[in-house]
Protein backbone atom coordinates (compact mmCIF):
# COMPACT_ATOMS: atom_id res chain seq x y z
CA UNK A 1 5.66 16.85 28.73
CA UNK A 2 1.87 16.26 28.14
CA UNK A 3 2.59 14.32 24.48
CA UNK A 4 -1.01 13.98 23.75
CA UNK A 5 -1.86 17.52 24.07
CA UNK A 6 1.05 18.36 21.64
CA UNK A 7 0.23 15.52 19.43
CA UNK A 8 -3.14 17.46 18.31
CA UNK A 9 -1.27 20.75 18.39
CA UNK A 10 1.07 19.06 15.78
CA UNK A 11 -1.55 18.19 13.80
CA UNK A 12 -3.66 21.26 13.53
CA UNK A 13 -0.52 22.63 12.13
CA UNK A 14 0.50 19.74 9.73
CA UNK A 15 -3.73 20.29 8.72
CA UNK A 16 -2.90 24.24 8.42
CA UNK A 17 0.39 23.82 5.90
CA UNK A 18 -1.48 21.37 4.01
CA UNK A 19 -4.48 22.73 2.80
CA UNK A 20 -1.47 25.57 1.61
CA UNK A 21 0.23 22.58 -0.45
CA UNK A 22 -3.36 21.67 -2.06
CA UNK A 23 -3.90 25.35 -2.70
CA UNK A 24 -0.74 25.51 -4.46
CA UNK A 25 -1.35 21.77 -6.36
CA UNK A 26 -3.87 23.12 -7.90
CA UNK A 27 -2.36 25.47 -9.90
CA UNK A 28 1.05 24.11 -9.97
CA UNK A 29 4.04 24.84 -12.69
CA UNK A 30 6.23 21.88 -13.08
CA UNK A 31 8.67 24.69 -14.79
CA UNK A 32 9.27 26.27 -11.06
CA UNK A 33 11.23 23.05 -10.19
CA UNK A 34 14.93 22.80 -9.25
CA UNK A 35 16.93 19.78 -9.48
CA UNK A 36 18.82 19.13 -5.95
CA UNK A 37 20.84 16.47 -7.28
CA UNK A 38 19.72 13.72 -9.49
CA UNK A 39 16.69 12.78 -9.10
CA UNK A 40 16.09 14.56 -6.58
CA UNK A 41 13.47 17.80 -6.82
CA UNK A 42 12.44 20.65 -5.24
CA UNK A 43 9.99 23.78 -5.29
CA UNK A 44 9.04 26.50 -3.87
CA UNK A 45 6.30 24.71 -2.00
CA UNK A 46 8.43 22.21 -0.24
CA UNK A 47 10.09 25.35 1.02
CA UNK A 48 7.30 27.10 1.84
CA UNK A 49 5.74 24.03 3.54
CA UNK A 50 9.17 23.88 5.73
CA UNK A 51 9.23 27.32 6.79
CA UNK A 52 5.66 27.36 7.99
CA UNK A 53 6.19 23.93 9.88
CA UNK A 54 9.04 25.18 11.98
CA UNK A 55 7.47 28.37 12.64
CA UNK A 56 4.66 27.04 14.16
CA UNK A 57 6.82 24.15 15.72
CA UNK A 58 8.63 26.36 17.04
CA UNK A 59 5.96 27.93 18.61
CA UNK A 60 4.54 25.22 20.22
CA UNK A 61 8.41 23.68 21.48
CA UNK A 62 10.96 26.54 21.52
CA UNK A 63 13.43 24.57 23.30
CA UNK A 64 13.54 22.03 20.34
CA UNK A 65 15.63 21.41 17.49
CA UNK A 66 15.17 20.32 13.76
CA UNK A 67 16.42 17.79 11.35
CA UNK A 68 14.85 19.21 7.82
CA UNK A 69 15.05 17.38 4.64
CA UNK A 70 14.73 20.89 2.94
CA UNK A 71 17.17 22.60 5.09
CA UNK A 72 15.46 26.43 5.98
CA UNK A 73 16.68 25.98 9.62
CA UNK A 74 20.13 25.09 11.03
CA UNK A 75 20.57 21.43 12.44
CA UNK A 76 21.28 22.50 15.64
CA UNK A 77 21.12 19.40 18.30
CA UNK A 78 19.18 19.46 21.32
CA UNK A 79 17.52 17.09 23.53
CA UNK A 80 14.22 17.29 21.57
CA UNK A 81 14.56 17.06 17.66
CA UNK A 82 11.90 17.73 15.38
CA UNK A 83 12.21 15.57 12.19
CA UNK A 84 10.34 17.13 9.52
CA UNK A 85 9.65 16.28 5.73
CA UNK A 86 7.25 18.96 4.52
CA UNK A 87 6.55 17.10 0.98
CA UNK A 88 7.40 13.70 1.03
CA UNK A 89 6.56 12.16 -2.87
CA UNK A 90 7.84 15.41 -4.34
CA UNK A 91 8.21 13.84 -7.34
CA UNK A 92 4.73 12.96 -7.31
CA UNK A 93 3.48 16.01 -6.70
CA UNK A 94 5.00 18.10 -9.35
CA UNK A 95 3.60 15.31 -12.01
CA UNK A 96 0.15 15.55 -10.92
CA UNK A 97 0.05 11.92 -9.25
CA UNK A 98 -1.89 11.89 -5.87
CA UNK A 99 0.47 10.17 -3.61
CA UNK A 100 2.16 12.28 -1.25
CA UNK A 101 1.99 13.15 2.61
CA UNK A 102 3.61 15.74 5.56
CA UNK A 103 5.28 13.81 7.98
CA UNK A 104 6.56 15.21 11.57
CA UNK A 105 8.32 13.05 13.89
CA UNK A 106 9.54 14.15 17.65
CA UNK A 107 12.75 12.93 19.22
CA UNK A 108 13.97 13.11 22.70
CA UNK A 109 17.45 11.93 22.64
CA UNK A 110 17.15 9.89 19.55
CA UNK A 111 14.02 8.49 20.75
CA UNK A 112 10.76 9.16 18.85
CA UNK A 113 7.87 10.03 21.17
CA UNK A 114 5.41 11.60 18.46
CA UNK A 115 4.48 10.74 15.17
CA UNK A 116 1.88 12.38 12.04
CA UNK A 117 1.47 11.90 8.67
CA UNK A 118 -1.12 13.36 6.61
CA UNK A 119 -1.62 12.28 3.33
CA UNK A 120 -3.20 14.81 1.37
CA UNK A 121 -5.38 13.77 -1.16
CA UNK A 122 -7.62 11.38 0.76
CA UNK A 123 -7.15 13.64 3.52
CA UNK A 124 -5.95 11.06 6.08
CA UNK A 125 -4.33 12.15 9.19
CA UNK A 126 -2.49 9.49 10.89
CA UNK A 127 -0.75 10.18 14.52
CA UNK A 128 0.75 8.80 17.44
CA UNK A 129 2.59 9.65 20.72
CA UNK A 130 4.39 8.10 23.32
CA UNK A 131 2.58 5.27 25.44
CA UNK A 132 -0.43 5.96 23.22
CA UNK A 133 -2.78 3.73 20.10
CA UNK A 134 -2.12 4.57 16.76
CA UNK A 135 -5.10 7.04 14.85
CA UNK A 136 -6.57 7.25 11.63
CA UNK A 137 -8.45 10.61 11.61
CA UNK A 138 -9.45 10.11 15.15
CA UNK A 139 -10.14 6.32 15.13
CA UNK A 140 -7.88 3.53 16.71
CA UNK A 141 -5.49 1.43 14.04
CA UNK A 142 -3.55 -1.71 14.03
CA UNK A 143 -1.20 -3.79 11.50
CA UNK A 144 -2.67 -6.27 9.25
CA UNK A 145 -2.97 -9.49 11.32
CA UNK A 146 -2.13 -12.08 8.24
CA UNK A 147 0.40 -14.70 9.67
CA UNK A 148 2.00 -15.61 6.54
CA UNK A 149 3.91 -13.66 4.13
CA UNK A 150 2.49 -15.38 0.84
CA UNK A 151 -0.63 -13.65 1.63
CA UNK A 152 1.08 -9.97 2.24
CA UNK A 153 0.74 -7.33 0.03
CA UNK A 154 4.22 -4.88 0.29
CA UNK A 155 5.52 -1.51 -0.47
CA UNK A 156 9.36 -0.63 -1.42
CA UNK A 157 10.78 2.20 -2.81
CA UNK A 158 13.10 1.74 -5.67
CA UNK A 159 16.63 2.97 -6.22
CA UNK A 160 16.33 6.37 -7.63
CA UNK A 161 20.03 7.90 -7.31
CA UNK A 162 22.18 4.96 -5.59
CA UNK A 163 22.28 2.62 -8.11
CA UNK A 164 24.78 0.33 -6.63
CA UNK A 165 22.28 -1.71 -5.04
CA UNK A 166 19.94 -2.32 -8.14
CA UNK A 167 20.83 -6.10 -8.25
CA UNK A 168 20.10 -6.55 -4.50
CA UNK A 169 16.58 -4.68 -5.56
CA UNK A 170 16.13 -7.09 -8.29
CA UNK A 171 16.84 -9.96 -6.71
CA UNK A 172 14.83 -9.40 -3.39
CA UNK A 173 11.70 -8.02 -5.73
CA UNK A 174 11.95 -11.28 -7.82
CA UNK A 175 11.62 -12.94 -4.57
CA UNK A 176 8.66 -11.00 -3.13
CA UNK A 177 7.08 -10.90 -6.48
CA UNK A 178 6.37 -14.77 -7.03
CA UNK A 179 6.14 -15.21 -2.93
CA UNK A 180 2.94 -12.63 -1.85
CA UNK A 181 0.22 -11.22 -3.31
CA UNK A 182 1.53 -8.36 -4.59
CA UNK A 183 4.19 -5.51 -4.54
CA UNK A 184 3.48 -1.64 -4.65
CA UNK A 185 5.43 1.15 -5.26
CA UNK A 186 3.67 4.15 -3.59
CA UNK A 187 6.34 7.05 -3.77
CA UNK A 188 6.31 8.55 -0.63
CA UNK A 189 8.17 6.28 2.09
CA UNK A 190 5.94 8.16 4.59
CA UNK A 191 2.69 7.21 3.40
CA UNK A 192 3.80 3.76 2.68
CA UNK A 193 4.44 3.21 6.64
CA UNK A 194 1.10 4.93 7.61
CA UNK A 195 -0.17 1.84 5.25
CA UNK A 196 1.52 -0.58 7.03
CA UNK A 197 0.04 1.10 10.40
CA UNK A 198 -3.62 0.64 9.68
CA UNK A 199 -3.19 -2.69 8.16
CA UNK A 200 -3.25 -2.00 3.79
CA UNK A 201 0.34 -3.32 3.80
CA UNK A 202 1.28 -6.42 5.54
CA UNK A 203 5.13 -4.77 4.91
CA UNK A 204 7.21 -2.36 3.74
CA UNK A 205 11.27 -1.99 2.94
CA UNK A 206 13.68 0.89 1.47
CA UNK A 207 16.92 1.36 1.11
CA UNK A 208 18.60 5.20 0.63
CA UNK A 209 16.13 7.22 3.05
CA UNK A 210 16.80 9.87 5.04
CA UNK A 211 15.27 10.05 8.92
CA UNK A 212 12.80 12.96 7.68
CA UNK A 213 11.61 10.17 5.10
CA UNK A 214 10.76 7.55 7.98
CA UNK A 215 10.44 9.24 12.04
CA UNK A 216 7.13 10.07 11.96
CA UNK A 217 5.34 6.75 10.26
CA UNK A 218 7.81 4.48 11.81
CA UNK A 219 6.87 5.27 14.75
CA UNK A 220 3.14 5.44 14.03
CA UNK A 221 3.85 1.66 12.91
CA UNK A 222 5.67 0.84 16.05
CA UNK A 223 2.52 1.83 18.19
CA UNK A 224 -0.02 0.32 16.16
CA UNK A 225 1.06 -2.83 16.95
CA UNK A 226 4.04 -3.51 14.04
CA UNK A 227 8.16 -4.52 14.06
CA UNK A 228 10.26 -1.60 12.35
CA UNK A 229 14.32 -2.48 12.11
CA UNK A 230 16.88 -1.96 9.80
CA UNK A 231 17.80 -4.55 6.93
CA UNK A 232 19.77 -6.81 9.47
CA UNK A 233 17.07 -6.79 12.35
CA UNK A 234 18.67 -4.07 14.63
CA UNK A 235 17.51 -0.43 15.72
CA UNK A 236 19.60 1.62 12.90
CA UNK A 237 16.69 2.38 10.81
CA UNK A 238 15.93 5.86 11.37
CA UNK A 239 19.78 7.28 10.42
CA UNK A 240 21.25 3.74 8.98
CA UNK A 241 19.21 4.45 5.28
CA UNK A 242 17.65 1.00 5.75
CA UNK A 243 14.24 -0.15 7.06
CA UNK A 244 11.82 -2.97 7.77
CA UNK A 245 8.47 -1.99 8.96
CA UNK A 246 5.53 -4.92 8.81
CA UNK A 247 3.39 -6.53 11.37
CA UNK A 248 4.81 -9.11 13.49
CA UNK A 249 3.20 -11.98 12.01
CA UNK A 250 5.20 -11.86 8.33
CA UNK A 251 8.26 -10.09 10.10
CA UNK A 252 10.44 -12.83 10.40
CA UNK A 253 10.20 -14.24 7.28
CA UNK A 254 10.47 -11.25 5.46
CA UNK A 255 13.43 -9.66 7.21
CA UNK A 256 14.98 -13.08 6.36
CA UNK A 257 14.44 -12.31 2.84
CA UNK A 258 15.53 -9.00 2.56
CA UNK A 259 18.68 -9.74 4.66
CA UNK A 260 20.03 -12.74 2.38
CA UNK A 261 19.70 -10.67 -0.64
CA UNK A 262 21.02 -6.84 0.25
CA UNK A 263 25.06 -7.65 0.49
CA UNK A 264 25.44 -3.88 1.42
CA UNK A 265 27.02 -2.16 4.60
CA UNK A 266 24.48 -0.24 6.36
C-alpha cells in the first residue's frame, strides 16, 4: 500500500467536499436542521458531505470499509476501515461560528495508518500517514515543546448530552483553570487535535466522543511528535470515549490530573 500516494488522494477529496460545505455555509437555513438526539444536530449537508466522501473513498479503496458518524453506508468490517466525520462542529456550523473541520482517518486492523483534517474557514489542511511527518498545508509540524504544564494552553470539550460526569468536568477544569495559561473550548474535537499537532495547544482532553470525532487528528498528533491515550494512560482512546492528546513534555502531569478527577469507567 503506497500510504503517501493515497494520503494526497484523500485530501484532494476532503478539499473537493469542502469547498461544497462552504458553498452551502453561505447560504445556510438553520430551519433545515434535525435534532438526532439531544444535542445532537444534523443537516442535509453533513449528509451530503458523507455521501460524497465515501463515494470517492470508495473509489480510491474499494476493498475498504466505513465507520460514519452520519451513517449513509453500512458498518461493514474489513481489514481497512475508513473513519469518517464529514462535519465535525455541526453545531457550529449551523450558528454561523467558524470552527469546524472534515476529518478522515484510515485503519488497518484497528490501527490508524492515515490521517486529514481540514478546517474550513482558515483553510488548513492537516495530514499524515504511516511512517511519515505531520503537514500543515504542505509544511512539516510538531507539538508545542513547553516542558511544563503551567505554561500550556488546553482544549476540552464539555459535556453536551452525558451529564453524569459534569462534576468530574468541573473539578478537573477548576484545576486546569488556576494551573496553565488558559483553557479553550473550540467545538470540534477534530480541529482541537490538529491544534495540538502543530503546537497552538500544549493539550487537549474529552470525554463522550465517538472514533469519527478523534482517528484522523489523533493520529496526526501521534506523528507530529505528541502522546495520545485514554483518561487512564492506555490505548482505548479511539472506541473507549476518552482521550488525552498533548506533547510529551506536559503529558505526565496532565494525564495525572485528569485521571485523579474523572471517577468514571471507560
Amino acid at each position: 500500500m503506497n500510504f503517501e500516494l493515497l494520503c494526497a488522494q484523500t485530501c484532494a477529496v476532503v478539499k473537493e467536499t469542502g469547498a461544497f460545505i462552504q458553498q452551502e455555509a453561505a447560504g445556510f437555513n438553520a430551519g433545515v436542521v434535525e435534532i438526532k438526539s439531544f444535542n445532537q444536530l444534523v443537516s442535509y449537508v453533513d449528509k451530503t458531505a458523507e455521501e460524497q466522501l465515501v463515494s470517492a473513498l470508495r473509489a480510491l479503496l474499494p476493498e475498504a470499509g466505513f465507520i460514519t458518524e452520519e451513517q449513509t453506508v453500512l458498518t461493514e468490517q474489513r481489514p481497512y476501515m475508513w473513519v469518517i466525520d464529514p462535519l465535525d462542529g455541526t453545531t457550529n456550523f449551523v450558528h454561523g461560528v467558524p470552527v469546524y473541520s472534515i476529518s478522515i482517518g484510515l485503519l488497518h486492523h484497528n490501527e490508524p495508518v492515515l490521517g486529514v483534517v481540514l478546517e474550513l474557514n482558515r483553510d488548513e489542511l492537516f495530514y499524515a500517514w504511516k511512517d511519515s511527518k505531520a503537514y500543515l498545508n504542505g509544511k512539516e509540524i510538531h507539538v508545542a515543546t513547553n516542558p511544563d504544564l503551567s505554561m500550556a494552553l488546553l482544549a476540552t470539550g464539555f459535556p453536551y448530552y452525558d451529564f453524569q460526569i459534569m462534576q468530574q468536568y468541573l473539578n478537573t477544569l477548576h484545576l486546569l483553570m488556576k494551573g496553565t495559561q488558559g483553557m479553550r473550548r473550540m467545538g470540534s474535537a477534530a480541529v482541537d487535535l490538529a491544534y495540538v499537532a502543530c503546537g497552538r495547544f500544549d493539550g487537549f482532553f474529552e470525554y463522550g466522543l465517538a472514533p469519527w470525532d478523534v482517528t484522523g487528528g489523533a493520529f496526526i498528533v501521534q506523528q507530529a511528535g505528541g502522546t495520545v491515550t485514554d483518561f487512564k494512560g492506555g490505548n482505548d482512546y479511539l472506541f473507549g470515549k476518552a482521550i488525552i492528546a498533548s506533547s510529551p513534555g506536559v503529558y505526565a502531569e496532565f494525564q495525572q490530573v485528569i485521571e485523579s478527577n474523572f471517577k468514571v469507567s471507560h
